[in-house]
Structures are given as C-alpha cells and as structure tokens.
Protein backbone atom coordinates (compact mmCIF):
# COMPACT_ATOMS: atom_id res chain seq x y z
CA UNK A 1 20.39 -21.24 -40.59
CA UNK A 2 21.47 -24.71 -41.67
CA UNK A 3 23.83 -27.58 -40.26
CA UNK A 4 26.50 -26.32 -42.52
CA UNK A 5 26.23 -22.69 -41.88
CA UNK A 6 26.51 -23.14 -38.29
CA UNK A 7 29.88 -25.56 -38.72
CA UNK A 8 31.46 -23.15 -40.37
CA UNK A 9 30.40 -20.60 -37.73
CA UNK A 10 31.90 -22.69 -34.94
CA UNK A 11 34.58 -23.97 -36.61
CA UNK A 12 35.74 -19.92 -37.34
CA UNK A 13 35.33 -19.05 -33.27
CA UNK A 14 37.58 -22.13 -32.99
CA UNK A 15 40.00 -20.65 -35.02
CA UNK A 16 39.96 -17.38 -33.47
CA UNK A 17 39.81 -18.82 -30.06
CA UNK A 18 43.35 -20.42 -31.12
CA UNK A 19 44.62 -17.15 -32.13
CA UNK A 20 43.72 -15.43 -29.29
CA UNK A 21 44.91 -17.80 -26.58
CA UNK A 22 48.45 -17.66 -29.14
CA UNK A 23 48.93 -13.82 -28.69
CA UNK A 24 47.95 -14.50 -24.75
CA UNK A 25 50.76 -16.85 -24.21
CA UNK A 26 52.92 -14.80 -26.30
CA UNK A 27 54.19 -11.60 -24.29
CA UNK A 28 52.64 -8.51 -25.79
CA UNK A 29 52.26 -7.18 -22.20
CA UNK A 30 56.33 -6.80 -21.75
CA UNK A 31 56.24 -5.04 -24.97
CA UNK A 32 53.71 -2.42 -22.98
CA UNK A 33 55.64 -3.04 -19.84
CA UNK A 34 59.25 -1.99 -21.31
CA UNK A 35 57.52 1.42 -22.57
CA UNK A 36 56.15 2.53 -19.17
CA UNK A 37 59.45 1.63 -18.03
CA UNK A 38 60.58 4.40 -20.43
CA UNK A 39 62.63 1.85 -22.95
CA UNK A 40 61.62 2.21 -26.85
CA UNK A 41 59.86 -0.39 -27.50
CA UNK A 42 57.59 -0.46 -30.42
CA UNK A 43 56.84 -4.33 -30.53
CA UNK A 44 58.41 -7.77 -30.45
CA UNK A 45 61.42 -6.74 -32.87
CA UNK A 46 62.76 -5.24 -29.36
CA UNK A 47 63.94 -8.53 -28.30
CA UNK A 48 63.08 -10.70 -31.36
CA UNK A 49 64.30 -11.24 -35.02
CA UNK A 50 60.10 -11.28 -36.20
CA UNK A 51 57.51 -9.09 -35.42
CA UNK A 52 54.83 -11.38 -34.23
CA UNK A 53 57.31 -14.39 -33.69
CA UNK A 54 55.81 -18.09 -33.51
CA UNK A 55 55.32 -19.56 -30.05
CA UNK A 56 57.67 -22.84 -31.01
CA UNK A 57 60.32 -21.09 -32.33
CA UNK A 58 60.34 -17.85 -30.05
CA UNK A 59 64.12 -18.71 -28.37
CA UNK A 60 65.20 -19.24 -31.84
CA UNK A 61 64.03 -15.86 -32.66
CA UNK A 62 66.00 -13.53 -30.51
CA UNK A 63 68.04 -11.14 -31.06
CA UNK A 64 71.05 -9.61 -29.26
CA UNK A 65 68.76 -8.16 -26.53
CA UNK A 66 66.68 -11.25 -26.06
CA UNK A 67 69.74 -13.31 -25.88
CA UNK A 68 70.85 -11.46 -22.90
CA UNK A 69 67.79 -11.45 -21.19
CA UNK A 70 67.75 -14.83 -21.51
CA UNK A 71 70.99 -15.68 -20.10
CA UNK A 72 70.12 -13.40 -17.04
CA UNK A 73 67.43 -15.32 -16.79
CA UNK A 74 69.64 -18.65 -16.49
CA UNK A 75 71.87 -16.70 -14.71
CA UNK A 76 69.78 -15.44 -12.16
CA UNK A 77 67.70 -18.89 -12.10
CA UNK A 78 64.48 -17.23 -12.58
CA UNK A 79 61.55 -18.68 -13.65
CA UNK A 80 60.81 -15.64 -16.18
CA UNK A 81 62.91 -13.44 -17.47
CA UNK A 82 62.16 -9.61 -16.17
CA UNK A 83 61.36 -6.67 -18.43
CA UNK A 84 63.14 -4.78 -15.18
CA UNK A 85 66.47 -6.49 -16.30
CA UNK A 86 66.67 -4.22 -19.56
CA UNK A 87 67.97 -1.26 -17.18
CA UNK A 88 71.15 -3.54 -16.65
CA UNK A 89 71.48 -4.27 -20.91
CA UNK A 90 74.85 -3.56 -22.03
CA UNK A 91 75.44 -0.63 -24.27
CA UNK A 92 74.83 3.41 -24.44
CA UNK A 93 71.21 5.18 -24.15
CA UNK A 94 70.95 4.07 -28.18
CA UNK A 95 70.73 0.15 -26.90
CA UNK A 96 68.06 0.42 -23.91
C-alpha cells in the first residue's frame, strides 16, 4: 500500500467516525423508546419536520409534537425533554 492509499483510508474512517458520533448525539434511541412505549413512531418525522434532521438546526425542525415537548421541557425545567411526556400530548388516539 502507498502513502496515498493509506490517506485516503484514514481520511474515509474520519469521515465515518463524524457520521457516526452525528447519529449518536442525535436521538434515534427516543425514536425506539416512544415505540416500546406503544406510540407510532416510525422515525424522526414523529417530532420533526426532516427525517434525519441536522444537529444545528434540530429546534428549528420541529413540528407540532416537538414543539410541545419542548415547552414541557421549559416548563417543567428539565434538562431533557422525556419521551414519557408524549402520554400527556394533546389530541385523540390519532395524535399520540
């Protein structure tokens, strides 16, 4: 293998080391979380506008849902909002 080969080959497990510690900080686990809790979540368009929605700009994609969790967050002056807290969402059986 040559110098350049092996640049290329650390600079790609760089990359992917980014993108993994990206979806870690991200909360895929409360997607997993919400459907043991029995709520139908499929992924992150439960409680955001984009499916895989960007780390800087996750607040700014919420929707309804996420808004509210948010604000019982503030509310509640948590540090983290709580996938628990979706039992208390507004709205019929069709909104959980």
């Amino acid at each position: 293998m040559n110098t350049r080969t092996k640049l290329w080959g650390v600079i790609a497990v760089g990359y992917l080391a980014t993108l993994g510690l990206e979806t870690l900080t991200a909360k895929p686990l409360w997607v997993k979380k919400a459907k043991e809790l029995g709520f139908p979540a499929e992924n992150c368009l439960y409680c955001h506008t984009e499916k895989l929605p960007k780390k800087d700009k996750a607040r700014e994609q919420l929707n309804d849902r996420g808004k509210w969790l948010l604000s019982e967050k503030d509310k509640k002056k948590a540090k983290e909002a709580e996938v628990e807290w979706l039992k208390d969402y507004p709205g019929g059986k069709e909104q959980k």
